[in-house]
C-alpha atoms as a PDB file:
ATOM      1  CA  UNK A   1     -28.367 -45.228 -54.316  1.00  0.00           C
ATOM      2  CA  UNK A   2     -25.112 -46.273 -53.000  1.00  0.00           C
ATOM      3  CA  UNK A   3     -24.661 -48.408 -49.663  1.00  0.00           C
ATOM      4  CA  UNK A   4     -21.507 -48.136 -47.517  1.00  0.00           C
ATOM      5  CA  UNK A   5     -20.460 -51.050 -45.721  1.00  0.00           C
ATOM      6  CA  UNK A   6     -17.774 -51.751 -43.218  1.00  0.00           C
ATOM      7  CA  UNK A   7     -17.310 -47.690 -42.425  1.00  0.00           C
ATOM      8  CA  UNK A   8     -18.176 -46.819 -38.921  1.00  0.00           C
ATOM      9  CA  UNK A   9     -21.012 -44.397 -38.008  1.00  0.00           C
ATOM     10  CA  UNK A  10     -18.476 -42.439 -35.779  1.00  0.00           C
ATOM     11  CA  UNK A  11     -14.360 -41.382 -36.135  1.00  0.00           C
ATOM     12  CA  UNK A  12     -11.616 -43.867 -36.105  1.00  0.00           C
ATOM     13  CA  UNK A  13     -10.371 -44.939 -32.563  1.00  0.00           C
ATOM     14  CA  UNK A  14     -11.711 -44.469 -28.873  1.00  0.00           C
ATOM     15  CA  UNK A  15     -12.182 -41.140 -27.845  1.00  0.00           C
ATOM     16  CA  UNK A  16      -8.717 -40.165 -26.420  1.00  0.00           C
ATOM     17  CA  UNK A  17      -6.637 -43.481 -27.318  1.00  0.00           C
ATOM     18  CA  UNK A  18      -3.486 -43.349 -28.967  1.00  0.00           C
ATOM     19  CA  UNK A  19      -4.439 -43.539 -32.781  1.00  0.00           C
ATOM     20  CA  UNK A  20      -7.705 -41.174 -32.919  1.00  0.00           C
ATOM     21  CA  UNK A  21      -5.263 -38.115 -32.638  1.00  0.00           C
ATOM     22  CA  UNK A  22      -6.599 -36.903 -29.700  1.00  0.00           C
ATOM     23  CA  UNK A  23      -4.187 -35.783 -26.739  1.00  0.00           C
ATOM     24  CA  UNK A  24      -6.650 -34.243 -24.292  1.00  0.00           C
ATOM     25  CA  UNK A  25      -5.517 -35.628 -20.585  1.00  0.00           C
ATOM     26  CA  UNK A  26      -2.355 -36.717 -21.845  1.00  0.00           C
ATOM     27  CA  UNK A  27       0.577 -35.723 -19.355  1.00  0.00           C
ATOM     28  CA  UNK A  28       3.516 -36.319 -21.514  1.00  0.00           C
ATOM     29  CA  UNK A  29       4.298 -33.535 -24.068  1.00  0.00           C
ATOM     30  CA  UNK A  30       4.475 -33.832 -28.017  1.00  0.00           C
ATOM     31  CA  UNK A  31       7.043 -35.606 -29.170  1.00  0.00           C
ATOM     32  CA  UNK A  32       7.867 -32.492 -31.003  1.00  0.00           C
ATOM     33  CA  UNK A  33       7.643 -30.277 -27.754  1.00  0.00           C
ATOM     34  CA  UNK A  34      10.629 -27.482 -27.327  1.00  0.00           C
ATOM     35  CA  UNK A  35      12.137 -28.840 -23.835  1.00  0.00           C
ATOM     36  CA  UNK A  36      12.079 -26.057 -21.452  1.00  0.00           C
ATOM     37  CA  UNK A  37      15.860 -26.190 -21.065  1.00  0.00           C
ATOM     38  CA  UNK A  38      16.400 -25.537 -24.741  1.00  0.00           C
ATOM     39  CA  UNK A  39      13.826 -22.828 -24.458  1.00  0.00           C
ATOM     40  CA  UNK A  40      15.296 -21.410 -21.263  1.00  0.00           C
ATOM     41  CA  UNK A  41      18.662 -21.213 -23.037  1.00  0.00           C
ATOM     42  CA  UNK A  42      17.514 -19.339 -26.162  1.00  0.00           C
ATOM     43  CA  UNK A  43      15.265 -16.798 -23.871  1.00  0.00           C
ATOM     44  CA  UNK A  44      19.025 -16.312 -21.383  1.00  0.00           C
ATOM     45  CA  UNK A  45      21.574 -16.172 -24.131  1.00  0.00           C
ATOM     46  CA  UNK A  46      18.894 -13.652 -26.191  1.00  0.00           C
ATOM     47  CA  UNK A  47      18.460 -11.643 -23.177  1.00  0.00           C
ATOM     48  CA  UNK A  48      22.207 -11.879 -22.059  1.00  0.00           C
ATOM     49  CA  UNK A  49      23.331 -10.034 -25.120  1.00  0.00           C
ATOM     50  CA  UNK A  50      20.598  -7.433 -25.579  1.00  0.00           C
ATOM     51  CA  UNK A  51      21.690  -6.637 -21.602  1.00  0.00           C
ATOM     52  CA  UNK A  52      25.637  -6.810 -22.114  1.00  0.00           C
ATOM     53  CA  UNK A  53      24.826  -4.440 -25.821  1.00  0.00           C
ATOM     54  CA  UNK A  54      22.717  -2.180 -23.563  1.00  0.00           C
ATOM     55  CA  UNK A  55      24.060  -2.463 -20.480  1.00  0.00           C
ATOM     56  CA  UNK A  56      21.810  -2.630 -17.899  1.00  0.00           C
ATOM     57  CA  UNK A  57      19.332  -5.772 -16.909  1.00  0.00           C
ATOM     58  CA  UNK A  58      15.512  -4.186 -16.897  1.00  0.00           C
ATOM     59  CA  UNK A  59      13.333  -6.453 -15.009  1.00  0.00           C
ATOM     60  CA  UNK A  60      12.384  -9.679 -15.455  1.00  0.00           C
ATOM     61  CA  UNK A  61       8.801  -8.957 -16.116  1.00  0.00           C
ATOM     62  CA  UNK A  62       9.717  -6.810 -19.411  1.00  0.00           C
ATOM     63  CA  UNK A  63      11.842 -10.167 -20.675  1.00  0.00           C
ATOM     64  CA  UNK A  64       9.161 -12.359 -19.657  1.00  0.00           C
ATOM     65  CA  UNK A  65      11.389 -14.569 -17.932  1.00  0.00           C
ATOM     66  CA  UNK A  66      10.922 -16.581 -14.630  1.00  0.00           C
ATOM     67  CA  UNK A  67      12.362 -15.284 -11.392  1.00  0.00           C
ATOM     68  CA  UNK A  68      14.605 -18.267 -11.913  1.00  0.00           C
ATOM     69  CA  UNK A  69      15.474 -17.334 -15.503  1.00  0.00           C
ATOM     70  CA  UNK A  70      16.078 -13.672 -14.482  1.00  0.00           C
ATOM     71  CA  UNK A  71      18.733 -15.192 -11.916  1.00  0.00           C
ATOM     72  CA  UNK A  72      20.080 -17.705 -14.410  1.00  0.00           C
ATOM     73  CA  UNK A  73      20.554 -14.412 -16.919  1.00  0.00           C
ATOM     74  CA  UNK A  74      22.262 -12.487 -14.254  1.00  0.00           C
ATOM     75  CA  UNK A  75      24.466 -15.028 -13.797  1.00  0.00           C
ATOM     76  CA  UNK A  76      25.427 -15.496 -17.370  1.00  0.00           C
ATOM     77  CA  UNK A  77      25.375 -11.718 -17.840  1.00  0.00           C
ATOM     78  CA  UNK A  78      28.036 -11.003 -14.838  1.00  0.00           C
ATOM     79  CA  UNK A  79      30.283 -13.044 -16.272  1.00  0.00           C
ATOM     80  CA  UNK A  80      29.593 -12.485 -20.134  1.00  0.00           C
ATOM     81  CA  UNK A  81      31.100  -8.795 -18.724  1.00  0.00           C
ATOM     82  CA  UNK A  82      34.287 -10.245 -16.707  1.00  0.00           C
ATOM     83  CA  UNK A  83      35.133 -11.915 -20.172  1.00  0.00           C
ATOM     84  CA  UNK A  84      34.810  -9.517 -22.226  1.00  0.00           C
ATOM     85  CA  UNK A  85      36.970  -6.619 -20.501  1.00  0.00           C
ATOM     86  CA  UNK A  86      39.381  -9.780 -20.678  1.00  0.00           C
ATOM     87  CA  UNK A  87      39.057 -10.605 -24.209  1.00  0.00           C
ATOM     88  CA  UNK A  88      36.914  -9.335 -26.478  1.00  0.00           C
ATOM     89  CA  UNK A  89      33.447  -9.380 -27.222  1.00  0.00           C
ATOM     90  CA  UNK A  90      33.274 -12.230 -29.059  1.00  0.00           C
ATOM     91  CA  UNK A  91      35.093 -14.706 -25.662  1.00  0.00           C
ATOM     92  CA  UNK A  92      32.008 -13.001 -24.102  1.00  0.00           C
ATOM     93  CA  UNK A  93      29.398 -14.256 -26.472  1.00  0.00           C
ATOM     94  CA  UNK A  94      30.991 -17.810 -26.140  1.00  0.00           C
ATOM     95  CA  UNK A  95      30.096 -17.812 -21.994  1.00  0.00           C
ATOM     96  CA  UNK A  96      26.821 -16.848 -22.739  1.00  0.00           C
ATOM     97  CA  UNK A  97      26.402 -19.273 -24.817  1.00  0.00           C
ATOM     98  CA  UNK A  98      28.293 -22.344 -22.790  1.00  0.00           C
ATOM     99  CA  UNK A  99      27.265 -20.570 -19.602  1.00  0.00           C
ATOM    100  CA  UNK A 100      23.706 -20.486 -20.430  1.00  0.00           C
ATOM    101  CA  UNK A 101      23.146 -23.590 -21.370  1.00  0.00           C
ATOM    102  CA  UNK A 102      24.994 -25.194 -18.761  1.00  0.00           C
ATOM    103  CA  UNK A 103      22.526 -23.254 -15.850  1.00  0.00           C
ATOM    104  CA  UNK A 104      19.236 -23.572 -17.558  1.00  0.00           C
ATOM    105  CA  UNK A 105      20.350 -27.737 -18.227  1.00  0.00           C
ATOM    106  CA  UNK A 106      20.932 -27.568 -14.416  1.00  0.00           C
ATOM    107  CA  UNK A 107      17.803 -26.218 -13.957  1.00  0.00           C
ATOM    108  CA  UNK A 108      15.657 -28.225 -15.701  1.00  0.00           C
ATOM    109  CA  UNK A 109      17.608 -31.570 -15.017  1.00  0.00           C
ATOM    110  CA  UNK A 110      14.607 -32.805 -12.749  1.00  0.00           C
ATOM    111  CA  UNK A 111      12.012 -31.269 -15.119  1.00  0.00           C
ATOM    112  CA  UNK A 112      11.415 -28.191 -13.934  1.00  0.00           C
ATOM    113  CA  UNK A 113      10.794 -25.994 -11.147  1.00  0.00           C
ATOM    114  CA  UNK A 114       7.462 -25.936  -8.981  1.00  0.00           C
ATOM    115  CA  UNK A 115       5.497 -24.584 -11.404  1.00  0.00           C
ATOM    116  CA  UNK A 116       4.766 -21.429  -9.776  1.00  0.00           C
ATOM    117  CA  UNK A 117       4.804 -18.647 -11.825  1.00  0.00           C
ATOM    118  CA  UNK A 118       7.860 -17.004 -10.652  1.00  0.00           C
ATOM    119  CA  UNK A 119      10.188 -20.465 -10.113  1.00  0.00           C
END
């Protein structure tokens, strides 16, 4: 018969403090956590060239972007087409990318928007 000694009954840490692994309640994000301008980026530039290949915009609820997004890609769509009658296809990829980034950034900058579904 073996005895244990000096191993708790229950798991290692308070319920909810920093070590047991638990984040429940916790308001910051994981450290590991996508920031919503990176992801807002990726979602416009992916968008911006599927609608400058095809042409037309669709709606925002079949990209599954935010009203705000949807503007943001507009944006970055208008004048992904000014630069490419301009020069090329390519010079229009390169706004979407730097134009992209720079609005969702801006967007973001104060972490967010209200947090209504369509901001």
């Amino acid at each position: 018969m073996a005895l244990l000694t000096g191993v708790p009954a229950t798991g290692c840490g308070k319920s909810g403090s920093p070590d047991s692994g638990s984040r429940a309640g916790s308001a910051s994000p994981s450290p590991s956590a996508t920031p919503p301008e990176e992801i807002c980026t990726r979602l416009v530039a992916y968008w911006s060239r599927r609608t400058l290949t095809g042409d037309t915009y669709g709606d925002y609820q079949s990209t599954g972007l935010s009203d705000g997004q949807y503007e943001i890609l507009r944006e970055v769509v208008d004048a992904a087409r000014e630069e490419r009658k301009r020069a090329g296809r390519k010079a229009a990829e390169r706004v979407i990318d730097t134009r992209a980034g720079a609005l969702c950034e801006k967007r973001y900058r104060d972490g967010g928007p209200t947090g209504a579904p369509w901001g």
